[in-house]
Structures are given as structure tokens and as C-alpha cells.
N, C-alpha and C. Protein backbone atom coordinates (compact mmCIF):
# COMPACT_ATOMS: atom_id res chain seq x y z
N UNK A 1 83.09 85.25 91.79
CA UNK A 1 82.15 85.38 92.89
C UNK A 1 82.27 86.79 93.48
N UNK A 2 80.95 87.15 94.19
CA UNK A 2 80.93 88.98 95.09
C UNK A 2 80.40 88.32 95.89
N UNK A 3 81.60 88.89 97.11
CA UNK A 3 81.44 89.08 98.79
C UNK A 3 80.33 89.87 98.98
N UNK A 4 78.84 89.13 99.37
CA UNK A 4 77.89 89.97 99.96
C UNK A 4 78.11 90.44 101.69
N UNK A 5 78.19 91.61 102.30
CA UNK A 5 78.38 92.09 103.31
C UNK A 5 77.25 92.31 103.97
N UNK A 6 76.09 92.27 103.39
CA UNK A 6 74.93 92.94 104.15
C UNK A 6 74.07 91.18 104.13
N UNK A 7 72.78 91.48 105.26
CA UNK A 7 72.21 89.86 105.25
C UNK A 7 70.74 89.95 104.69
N UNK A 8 70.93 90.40 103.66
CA UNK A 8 69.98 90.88 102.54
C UNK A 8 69.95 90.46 101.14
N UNK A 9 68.90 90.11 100.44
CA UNK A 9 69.04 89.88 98.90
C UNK A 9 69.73 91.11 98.40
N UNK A 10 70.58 90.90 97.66
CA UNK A 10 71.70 91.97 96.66
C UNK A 10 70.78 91.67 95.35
N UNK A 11 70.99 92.92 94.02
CA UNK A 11 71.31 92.90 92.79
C UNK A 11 72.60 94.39 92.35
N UNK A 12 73.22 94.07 92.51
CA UNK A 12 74.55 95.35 91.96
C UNK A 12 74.98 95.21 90.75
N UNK A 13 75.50 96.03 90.04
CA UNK A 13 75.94 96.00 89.29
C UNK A 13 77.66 95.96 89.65
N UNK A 14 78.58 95.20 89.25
CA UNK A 14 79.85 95.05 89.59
C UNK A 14 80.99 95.22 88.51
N UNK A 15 82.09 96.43 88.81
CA UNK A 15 82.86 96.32 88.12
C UNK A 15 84.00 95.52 87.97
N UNK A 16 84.46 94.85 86.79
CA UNK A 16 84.96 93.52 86.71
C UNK A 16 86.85 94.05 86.09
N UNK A 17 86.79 95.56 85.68
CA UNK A 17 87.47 96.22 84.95
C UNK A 17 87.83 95.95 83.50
N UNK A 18 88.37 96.78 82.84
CA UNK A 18 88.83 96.46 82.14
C UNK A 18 87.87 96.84 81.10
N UNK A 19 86.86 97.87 81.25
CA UNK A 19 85.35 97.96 80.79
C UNK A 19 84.81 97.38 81.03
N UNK A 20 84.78 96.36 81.58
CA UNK A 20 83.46 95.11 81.64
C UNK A 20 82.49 95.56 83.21
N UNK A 21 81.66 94.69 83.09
CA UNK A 21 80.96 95.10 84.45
C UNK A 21 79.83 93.17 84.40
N UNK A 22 79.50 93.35 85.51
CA UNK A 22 78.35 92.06 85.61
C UNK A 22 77.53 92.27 86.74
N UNK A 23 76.45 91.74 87.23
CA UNK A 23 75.89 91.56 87.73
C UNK A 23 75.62 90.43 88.87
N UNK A 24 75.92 91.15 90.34
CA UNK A 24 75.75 90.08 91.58
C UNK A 24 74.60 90.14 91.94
N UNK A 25 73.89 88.78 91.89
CA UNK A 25 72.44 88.96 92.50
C UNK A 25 72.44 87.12 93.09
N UNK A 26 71.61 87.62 94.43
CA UNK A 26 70.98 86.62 94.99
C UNK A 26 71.37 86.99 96.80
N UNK A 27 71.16 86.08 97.44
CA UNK A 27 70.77 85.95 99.00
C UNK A 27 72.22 85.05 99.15
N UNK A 28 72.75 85.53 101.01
CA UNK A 28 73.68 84.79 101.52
C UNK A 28 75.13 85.89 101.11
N UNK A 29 76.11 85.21 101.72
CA UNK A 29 77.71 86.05 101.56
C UNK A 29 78.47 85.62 99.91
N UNK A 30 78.04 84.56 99.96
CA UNK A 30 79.11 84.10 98.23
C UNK A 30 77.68 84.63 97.22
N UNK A 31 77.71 85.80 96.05
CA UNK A 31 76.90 85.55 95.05
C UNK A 31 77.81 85.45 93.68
N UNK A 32 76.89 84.54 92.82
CA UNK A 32 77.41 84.60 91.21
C UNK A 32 77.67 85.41 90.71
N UNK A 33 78.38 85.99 89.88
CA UNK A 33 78.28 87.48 88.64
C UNK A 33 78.13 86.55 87.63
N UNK A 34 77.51 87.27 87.07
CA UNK A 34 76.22 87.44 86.01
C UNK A 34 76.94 88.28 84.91
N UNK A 35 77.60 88.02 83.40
CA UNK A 35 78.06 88.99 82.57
C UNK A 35 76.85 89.37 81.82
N UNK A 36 77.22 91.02 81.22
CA UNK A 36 76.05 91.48 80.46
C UNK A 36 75.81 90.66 79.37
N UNK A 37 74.75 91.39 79.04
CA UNK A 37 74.71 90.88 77.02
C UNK A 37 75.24 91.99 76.51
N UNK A 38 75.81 92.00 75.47
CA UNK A 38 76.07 93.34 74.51
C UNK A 38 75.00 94.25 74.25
N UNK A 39 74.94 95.22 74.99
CA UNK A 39 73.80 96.03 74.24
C UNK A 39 73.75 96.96 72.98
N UNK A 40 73.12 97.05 72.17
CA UNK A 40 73.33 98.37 71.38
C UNK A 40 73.31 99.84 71.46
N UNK A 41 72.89 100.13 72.40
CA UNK A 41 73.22 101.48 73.12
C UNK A 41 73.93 101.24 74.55
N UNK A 42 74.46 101.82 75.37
CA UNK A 42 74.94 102.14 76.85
C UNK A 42 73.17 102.68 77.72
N UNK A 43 73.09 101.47 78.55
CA UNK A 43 72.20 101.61 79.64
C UNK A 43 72.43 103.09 80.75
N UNK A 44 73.79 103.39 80.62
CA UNK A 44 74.09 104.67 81.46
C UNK A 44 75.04 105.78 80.88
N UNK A 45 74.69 106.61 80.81
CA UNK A 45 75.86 107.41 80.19
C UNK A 45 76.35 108.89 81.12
N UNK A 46 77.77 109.15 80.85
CA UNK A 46 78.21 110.24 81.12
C UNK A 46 79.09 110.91 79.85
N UNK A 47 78.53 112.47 80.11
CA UNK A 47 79.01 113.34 78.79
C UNK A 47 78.94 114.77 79.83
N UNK A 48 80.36 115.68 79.48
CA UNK A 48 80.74 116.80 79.95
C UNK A 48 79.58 117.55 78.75
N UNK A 49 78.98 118.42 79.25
CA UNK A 49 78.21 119.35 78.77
C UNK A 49 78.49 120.66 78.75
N UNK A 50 79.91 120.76 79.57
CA UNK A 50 80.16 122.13 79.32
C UNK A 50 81.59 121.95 80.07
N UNK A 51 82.73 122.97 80.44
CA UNK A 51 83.64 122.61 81.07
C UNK A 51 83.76 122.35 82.56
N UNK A 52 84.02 121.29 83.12
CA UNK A 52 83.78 121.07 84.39
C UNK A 52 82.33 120.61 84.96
N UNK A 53 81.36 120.89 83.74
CA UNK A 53 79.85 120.53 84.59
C UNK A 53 79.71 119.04 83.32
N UNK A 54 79.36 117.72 84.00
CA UNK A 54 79.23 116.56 83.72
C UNK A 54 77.42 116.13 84.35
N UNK A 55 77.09 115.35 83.22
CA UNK A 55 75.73 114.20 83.31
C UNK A 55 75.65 113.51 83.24
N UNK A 56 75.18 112.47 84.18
CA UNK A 56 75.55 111.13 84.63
C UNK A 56 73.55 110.39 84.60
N UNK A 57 73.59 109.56 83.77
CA UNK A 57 72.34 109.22 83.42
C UNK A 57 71.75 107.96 83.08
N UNK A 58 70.59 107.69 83.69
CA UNK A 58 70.32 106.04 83.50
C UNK A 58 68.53 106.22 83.56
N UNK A 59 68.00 105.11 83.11
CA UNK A 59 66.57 105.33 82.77
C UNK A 59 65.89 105.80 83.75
N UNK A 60 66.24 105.67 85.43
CA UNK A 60 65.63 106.46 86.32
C UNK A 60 66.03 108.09 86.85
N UNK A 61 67.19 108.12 86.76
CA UNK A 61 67.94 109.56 87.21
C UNK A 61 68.58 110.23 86.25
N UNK A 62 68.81 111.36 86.29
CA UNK A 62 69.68 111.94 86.09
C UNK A 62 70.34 113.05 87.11
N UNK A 63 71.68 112.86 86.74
CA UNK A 63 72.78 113.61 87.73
C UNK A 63 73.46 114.69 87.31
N UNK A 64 73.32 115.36 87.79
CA UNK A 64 74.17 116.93 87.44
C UNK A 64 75.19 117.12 88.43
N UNK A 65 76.58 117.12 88.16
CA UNK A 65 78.03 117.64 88.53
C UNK A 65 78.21 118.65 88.26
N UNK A 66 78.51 119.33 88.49
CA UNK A 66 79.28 121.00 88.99
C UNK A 66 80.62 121.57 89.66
N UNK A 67 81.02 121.55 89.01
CA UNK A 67 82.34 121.67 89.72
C UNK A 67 82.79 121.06 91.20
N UNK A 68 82.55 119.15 91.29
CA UNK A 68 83.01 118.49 91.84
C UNK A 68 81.70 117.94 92.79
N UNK A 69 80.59 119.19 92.54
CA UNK A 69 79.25 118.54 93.45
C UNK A 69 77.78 118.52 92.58
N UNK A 70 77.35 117.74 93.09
CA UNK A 70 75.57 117.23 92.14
C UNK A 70 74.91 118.61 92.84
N UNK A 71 74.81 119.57 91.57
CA UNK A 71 73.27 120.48 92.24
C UNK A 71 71.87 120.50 91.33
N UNK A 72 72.12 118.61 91.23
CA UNK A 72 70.77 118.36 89.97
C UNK A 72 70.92 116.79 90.38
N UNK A 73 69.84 115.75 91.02
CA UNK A 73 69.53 114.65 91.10
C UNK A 73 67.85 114.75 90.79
N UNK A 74 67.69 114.26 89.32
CA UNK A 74 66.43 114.42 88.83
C UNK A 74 65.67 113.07 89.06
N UNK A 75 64.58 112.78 89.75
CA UNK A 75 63.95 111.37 89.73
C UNK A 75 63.44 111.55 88.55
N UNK A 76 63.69 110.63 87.24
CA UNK A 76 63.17 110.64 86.02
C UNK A 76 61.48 109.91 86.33
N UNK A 77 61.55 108.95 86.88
CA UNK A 77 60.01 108.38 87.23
C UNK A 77 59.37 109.23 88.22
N UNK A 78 59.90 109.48 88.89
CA UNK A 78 58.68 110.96 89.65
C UNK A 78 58.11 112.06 89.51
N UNK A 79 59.11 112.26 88.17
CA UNK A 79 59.35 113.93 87.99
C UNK A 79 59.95 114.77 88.90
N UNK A 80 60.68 114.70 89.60
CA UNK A 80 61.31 115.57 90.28
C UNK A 80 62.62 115.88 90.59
N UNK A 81 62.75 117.13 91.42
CA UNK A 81 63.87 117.14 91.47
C UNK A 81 64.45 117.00 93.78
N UNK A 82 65.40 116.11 93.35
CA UNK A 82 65.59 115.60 95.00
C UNK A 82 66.74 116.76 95.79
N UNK A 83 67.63 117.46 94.84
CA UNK A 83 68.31 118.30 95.93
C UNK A 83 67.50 119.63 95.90
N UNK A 84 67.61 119.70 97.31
CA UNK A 84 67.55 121.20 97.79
C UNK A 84 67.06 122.39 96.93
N UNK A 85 66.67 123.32 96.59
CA UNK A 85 66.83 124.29 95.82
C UNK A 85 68.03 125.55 95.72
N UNK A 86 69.28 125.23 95.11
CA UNK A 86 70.52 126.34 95.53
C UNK A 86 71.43 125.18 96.30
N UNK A 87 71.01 123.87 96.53
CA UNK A 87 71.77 123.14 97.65
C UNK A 87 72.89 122.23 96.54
N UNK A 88 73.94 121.78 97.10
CA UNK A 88 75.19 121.35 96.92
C UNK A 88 75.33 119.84 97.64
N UNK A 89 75.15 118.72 96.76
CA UNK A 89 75.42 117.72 97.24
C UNK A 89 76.58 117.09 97.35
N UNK A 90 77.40 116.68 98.10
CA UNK A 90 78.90 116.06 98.01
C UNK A 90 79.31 116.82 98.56
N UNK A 91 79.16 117.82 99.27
CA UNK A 91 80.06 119.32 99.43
C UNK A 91 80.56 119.14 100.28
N UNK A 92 82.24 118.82 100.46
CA UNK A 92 83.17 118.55 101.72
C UNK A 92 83.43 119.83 102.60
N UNK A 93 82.77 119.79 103.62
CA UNK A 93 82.87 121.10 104.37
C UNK A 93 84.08 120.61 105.88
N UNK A 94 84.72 121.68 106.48
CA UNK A 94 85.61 121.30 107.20
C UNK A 94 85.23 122.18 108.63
N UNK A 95 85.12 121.30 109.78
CA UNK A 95 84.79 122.31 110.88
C UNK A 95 86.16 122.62 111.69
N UNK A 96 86.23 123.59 113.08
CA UNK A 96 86.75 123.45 113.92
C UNK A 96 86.53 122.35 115.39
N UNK A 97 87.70 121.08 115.64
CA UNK A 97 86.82 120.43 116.80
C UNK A 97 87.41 120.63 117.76
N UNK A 98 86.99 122.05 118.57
CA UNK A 98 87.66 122.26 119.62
C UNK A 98 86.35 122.05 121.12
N UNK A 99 86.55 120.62 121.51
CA UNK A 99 85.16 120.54 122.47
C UNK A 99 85.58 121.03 123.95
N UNK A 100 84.55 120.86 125.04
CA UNK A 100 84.64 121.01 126.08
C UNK A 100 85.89 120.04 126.85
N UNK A 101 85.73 118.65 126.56
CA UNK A 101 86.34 117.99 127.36
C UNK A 101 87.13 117.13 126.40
N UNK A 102 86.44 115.97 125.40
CA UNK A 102 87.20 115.50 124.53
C UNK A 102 87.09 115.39 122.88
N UNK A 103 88.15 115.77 122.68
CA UNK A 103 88.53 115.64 121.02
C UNK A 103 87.71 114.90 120.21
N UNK A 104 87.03 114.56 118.82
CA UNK A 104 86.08 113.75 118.25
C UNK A 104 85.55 112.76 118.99
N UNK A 105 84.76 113.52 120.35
CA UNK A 105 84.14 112.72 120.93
C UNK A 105 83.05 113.58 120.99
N UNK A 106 83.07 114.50 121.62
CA UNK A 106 81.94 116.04 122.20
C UNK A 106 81.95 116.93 121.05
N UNK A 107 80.41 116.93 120.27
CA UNK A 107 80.57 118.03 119.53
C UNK A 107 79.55 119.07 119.88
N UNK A 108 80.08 120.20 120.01
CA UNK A 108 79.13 121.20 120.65
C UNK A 108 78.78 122.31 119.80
N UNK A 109 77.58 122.58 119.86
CA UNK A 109 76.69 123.16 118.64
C UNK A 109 77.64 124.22 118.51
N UNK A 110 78.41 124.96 119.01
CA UNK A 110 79.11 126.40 118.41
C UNK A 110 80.26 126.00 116.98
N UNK A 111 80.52 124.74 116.83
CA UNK A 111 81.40 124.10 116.37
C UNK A 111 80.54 124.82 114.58
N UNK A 112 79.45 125.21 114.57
CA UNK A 112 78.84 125.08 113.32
C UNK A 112 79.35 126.51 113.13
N UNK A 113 79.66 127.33 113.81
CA UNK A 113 80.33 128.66 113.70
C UNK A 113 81.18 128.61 112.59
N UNK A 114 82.19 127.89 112.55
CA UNK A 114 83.55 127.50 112.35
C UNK A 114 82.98 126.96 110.72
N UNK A 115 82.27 126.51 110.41
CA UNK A 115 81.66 125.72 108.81
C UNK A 115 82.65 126.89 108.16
N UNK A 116 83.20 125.72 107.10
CA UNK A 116 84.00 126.15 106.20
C UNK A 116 83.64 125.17 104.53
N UNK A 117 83.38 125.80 103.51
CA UNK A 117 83.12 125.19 102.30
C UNK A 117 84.49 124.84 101.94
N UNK A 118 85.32 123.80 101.54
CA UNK A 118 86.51 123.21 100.52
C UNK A 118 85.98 123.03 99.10
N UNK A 119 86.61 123.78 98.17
CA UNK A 119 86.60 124.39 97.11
C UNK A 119 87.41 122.91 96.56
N UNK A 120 86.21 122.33 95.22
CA UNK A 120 86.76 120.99 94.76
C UNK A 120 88.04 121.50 93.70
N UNK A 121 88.46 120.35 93.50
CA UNK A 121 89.92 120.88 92.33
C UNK A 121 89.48 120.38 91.05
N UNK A 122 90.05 120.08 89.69
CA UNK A 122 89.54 119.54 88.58
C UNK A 122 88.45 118.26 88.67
N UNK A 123 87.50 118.20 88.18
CA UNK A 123 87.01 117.31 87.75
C UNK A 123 87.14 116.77 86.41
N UNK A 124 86.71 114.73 86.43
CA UNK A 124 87.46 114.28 84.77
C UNK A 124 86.47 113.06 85.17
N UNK A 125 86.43 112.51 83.97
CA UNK A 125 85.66 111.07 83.68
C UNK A 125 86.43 109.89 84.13
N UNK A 126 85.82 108.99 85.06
CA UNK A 126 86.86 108.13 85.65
C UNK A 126 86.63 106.95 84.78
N UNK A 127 85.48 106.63 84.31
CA UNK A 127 84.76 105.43 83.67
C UNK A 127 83.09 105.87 82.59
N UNK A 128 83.53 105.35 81.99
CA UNK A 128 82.55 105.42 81.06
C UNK A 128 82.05 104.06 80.46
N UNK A 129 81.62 102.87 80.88
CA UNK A 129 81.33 101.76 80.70
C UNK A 129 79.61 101.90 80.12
N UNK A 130 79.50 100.87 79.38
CA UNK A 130 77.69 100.54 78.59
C UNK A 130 77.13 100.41 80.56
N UNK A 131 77.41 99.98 81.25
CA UNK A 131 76.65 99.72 82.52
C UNK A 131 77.22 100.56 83.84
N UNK A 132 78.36 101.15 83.52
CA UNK A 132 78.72 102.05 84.84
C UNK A 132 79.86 103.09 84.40
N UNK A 133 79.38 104.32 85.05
CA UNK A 133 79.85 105.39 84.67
C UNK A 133 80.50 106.05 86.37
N UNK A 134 81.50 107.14 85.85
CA UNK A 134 81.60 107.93 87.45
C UNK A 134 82.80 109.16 86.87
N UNK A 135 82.82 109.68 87.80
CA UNK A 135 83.53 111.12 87.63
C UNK A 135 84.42 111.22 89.28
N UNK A 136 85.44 111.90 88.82
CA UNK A 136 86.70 112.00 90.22
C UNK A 136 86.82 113.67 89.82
N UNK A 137 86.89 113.51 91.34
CA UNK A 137 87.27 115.40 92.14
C UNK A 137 88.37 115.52 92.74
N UNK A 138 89.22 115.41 92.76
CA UNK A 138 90.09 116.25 93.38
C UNK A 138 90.30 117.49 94.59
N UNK A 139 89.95 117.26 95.80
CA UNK A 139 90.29 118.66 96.50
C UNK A 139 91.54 119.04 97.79
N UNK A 140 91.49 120.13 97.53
CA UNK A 140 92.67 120.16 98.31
C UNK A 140 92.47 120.51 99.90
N UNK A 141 92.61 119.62 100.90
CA UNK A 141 92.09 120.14 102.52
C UNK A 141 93.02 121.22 102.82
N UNK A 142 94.30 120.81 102.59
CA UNK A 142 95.39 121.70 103.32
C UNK A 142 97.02 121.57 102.23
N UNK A 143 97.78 122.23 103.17
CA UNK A 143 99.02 121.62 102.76
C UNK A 143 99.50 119.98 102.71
N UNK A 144 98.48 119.38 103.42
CA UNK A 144 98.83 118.41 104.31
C UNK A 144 98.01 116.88 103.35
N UNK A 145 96.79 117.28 103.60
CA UNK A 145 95.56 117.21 103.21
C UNK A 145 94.74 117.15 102.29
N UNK A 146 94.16 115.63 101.70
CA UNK A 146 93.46 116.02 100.10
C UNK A 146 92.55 114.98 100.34
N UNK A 147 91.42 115.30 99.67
CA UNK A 147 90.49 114.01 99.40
C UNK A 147 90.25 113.92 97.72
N UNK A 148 90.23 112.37 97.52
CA UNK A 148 89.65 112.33 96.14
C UNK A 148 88.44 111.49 96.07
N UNK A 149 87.24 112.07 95.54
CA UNK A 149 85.49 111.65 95.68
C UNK A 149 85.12 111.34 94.10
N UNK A 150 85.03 110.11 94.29
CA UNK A 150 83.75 109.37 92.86
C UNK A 150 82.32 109.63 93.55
N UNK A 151 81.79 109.95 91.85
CA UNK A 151 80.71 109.92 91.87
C UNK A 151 79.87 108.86 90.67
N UNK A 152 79.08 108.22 91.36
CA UNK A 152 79.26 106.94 89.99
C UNK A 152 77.29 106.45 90.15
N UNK A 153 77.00 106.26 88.86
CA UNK A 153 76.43 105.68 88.45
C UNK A 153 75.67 104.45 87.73
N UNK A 154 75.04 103.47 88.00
CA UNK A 154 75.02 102.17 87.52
C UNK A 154 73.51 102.13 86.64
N UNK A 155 73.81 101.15 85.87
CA UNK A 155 72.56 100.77 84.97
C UNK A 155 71.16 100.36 85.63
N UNK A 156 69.88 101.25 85.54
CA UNK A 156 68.84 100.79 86.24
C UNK A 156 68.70 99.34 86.31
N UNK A 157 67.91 98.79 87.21
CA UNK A 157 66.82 97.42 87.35
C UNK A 157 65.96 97.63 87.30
N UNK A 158 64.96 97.33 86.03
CA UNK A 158 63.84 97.38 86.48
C UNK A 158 62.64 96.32 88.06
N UNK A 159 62.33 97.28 88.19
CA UNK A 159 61.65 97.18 89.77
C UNK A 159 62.69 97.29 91.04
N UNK A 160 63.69 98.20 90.89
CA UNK A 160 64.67 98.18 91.83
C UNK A 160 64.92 99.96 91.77
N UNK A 161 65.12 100.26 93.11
CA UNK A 161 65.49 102.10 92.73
C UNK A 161 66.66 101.97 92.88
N UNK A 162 67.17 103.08 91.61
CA UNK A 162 68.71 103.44 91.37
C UNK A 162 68.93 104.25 92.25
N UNK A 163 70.14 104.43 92.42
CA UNK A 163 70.35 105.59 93.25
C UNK A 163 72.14 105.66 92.97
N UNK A 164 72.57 107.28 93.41
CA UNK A 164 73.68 107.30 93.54
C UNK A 164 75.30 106.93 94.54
N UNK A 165 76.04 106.41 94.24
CA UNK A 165 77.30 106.06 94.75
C UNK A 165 78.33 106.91 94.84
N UNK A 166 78.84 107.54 95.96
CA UNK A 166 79.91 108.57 96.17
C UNK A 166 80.80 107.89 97.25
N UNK A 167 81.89 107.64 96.75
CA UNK A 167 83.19 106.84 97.70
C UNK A 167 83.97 107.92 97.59
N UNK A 168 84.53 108.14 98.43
CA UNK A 168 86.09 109.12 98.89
C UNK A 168 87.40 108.47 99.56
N UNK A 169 88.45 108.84 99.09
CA UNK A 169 89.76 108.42 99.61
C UNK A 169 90.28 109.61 99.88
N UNK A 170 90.13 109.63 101.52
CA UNK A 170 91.28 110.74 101.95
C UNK A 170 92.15 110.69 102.69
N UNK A 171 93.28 111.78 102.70
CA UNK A 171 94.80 111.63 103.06
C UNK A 171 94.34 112.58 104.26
N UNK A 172 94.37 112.53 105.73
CA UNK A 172 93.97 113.06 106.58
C UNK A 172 95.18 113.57 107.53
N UNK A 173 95.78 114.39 107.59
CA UNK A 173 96.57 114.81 108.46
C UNK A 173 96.58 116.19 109.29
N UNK A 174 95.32 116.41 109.63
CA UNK A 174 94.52 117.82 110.16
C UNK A 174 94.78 117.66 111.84
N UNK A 175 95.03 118.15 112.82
CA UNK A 175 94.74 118.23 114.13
C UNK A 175 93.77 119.21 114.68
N UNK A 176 92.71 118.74 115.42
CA UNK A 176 91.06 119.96 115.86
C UNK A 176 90.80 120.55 114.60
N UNK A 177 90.51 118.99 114.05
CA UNK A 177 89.82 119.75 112.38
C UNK A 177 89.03 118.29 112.71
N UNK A 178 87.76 118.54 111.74
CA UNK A 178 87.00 117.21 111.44
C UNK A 178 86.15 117.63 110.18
N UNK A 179 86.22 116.38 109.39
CA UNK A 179 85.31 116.38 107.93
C UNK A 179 83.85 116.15 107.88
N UNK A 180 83.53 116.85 106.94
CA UNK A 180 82.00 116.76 107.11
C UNK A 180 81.35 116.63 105.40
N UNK A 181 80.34 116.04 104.91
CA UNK A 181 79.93 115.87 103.50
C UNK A 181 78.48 116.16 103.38
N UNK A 182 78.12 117.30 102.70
CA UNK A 182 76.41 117.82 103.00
C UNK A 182 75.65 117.16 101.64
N UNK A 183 74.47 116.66 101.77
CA UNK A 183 73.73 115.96 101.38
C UNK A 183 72.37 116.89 101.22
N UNK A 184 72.18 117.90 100.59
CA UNK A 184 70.93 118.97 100.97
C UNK A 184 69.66 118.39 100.20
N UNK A 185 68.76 117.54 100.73
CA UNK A 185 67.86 117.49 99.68
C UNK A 185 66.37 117.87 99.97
N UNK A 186 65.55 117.88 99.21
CA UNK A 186 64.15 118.14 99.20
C UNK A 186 62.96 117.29 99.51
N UNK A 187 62.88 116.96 100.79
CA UNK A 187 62.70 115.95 101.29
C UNK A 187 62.05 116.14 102.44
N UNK A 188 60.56 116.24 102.75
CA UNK A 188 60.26 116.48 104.37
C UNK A 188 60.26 115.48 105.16
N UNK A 189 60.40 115.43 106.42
CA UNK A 189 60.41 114.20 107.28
C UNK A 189 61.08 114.46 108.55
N UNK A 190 60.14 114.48 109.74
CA UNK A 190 60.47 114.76 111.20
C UNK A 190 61.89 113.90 111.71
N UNK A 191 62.23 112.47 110.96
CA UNK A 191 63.55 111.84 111.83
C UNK A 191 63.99 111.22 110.28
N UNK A 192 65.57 111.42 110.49
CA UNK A 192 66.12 110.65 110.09
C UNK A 192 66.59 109.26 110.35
N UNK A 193 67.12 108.55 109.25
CA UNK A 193 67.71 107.13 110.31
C UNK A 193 69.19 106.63 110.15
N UNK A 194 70.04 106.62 110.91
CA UNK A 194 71.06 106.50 110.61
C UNK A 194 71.84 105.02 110.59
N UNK A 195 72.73 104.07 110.18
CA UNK A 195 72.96 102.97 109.83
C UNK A 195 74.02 103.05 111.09
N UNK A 196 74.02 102.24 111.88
CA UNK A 196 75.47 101.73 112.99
C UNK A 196 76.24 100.28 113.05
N UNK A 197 76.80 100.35 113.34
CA UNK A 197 77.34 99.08 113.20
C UNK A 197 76.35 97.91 113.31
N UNK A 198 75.70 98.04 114.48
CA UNK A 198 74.39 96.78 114.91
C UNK A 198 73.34 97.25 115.16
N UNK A 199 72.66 98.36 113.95
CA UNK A 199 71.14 98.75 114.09
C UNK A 199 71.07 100.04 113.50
N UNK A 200 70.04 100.40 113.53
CA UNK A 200 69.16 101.45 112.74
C UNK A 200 69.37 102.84 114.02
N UNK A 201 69.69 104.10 114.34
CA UNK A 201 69.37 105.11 114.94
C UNK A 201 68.81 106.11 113.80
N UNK A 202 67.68 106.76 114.84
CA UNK A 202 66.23 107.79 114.60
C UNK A 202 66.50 108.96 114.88
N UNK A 203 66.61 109.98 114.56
CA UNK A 203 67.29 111.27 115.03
C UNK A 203 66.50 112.01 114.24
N UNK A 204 65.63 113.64 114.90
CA UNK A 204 65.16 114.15 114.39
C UNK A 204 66.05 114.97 113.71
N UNK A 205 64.92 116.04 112.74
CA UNK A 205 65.75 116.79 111.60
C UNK A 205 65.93 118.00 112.02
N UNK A 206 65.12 118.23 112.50
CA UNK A 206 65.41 119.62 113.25
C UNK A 206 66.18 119.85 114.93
N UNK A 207 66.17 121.16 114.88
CA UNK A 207 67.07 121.54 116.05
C UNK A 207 65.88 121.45 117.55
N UNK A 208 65.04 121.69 117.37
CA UNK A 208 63.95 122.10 118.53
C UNK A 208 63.57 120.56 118.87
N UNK A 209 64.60 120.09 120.30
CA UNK A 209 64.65 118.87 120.65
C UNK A 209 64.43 118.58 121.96
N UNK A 210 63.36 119.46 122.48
CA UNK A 210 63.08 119.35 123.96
C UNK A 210 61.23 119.01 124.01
């Protein structure tokens, strides 16, 4: 059985290990997994194309890695391309949080002064499964300090949009430091929406907020 968390119909693809993977689908908190059939080709694949730059690929996307960040998310059914032009997706940037009054509470626009890029460490193939693929980065924050970021890919649905999965595990021991992960894409639209614990927040994209 897969613990559904959200109060929404699921279809995921789930790793079972061991190579295997299955499929959770349906409505409510308990769903079934579902094992594949054997296919004769891999529904998703990843292959290093050069040293350090990896492609991560399934009948709707393709993903371009770069030395630890995507600067290629291709919508195969749209034709297009979704990051940025020159932009860096995944890119762990590190600020200064030195606020007016309190610590990761008040962040005050000068804080963007302080933007600092963290330079990823080796990248390697974490999984290569017929239904799910992903790649691990390595970077170093500090002496102190490291994060390690998957980037993973699952086998399309048809009538369902794929999209990409980036989980991080980090070892945090920074003081008036705070982490940040840039997402640059090509995309117009006056508000974003952000997910909270109990609801949806609307926040415009730009700075000119009066």
C-alpha cells in the first residue's frame, strides 16, 4: 500500500527498490500499487552525454543536467523550451540573514545584495530503472555544511503532465545564513501561487507592488 498525503486523486509512479517501481493510483489516504508489465524498451531513460552533463527523458520531457543544475527542460508536446534563456534551475544560492529586528523571520530586500551562487560537486546516476530514473549532486555549503539534491524523473501517463522531482537532504549548520533554490523559467504571469500548510497564497512576480 502508498500513504496518500494530499485529498486528491493520485497516479505516481513508486519506487519499490531494488529496480522495481509500481504504480499508486486512486482517491483517499490507503492506495494499491499497481506492478509494471515488462516492457521492451525503458519508458524513461538517463544517459551521461558528455562528462558531468546527463539526460533525463520520458515521452513528454526532456531534461538537461549540467553540472548539478537543469539548463534544458524541453516540453516534448509543446515544443518548447520552459527554463529561462542562460537560466539555471536547481541552483542552491546562499544569502546573508542579517534583518532589522528578527532572524528568519524579516527579510529585507538588501539581503539580495549578499546572493551568492554554491558551486555543485560531482554529479552520478542514482537510478536508472525501465520507469524511474534520477541523478545526485553533491555540494559543498561550508566547512560545516553540505546538501545532497536528486533530480528524478518518472515514466509519462498518458493524459497526465509529467513533470520534474528535485528532493534535497541537507546538513545545515550555518548561523545569519539562509538557503535559497532558483527555479528560472520562461513563463509570463502577473502572480504566482504558493502552497502553505492550509491554502493556496498569490504573490505577484514582480517587484513594483504599490
Amino acid at each position: 500500500m502508498a500513504l496518500n498525503t494530499m485529498p486528491w486523486h493520485r497516479r505516481e509512479v513508486i519506487s519499490l527498490g531494488d529496480g522495481k517501481a509500481g504504480v499508486a493510483c486512486g482517491d483517499g489516504n490507503l492506495l494499491n500499487i499497481k506492478t509494471f508489465k515488462i516492457a521492451e524498451t525503458p519508458e524513461v531513460t538517463v544517459k551521461e552525454i558528455e562528462k558531468g552533463v546527463f539526460v533525463l527523458q520520458n515521452d513528454q520531457l526532456r531534461v538537461l543536467v549540467d553540472g548539478g543544475v537543469i539548463t534544458s527542460l524541453y516540453d516534448r508536446k509543446a515544443e518548447r523550451e520552459v527554463i529561462a534563456k542562460g537560466g539555471k534551475a536547481n541552483q542552491l544560492v546562499i544569502f546573508d540573514d542579517k534583518p532589522l529586528f528578527w532572524q528568519a523571520w524579516d527579510v529585507e530586500v538588501f539581503h539580495l545584495d549578499s546572493r551568492k551562487e554554491l558551486s555543485p560537486g560531482k554529479t552520478t546516476i542514482a537510478q536508472n530503472d525501465a520507469h524511474q530514473v534520477s541523478v545526485v549532486t553533491e555540494t559543498k555549503i561550508s566547512e560545516k555544511s553540505w546538501a545532497k539534491t536528486y533530480i528524478s524523473l518518472s515514466a509519462a501517463f498518458k493524459d497526465q503532465q509529467s513533470y520534474v522531482e528535485v528532493r534535497s537532504e541537507v546538513e545545515w549548520r550555518e548561523d545569519k545564513k539562509f538557503l535559497k533554490v532558483e527555479f528560472p523559467v520562461d513563463i509570463r504571469n502577473t502572480e504566482a501561487s504558493y502552497e502553505t500548510q492550509f491554502g493556496i497564497q498569490r504573490r505577484p512576480t514582480h517587484y513594483n507592488t504599490t
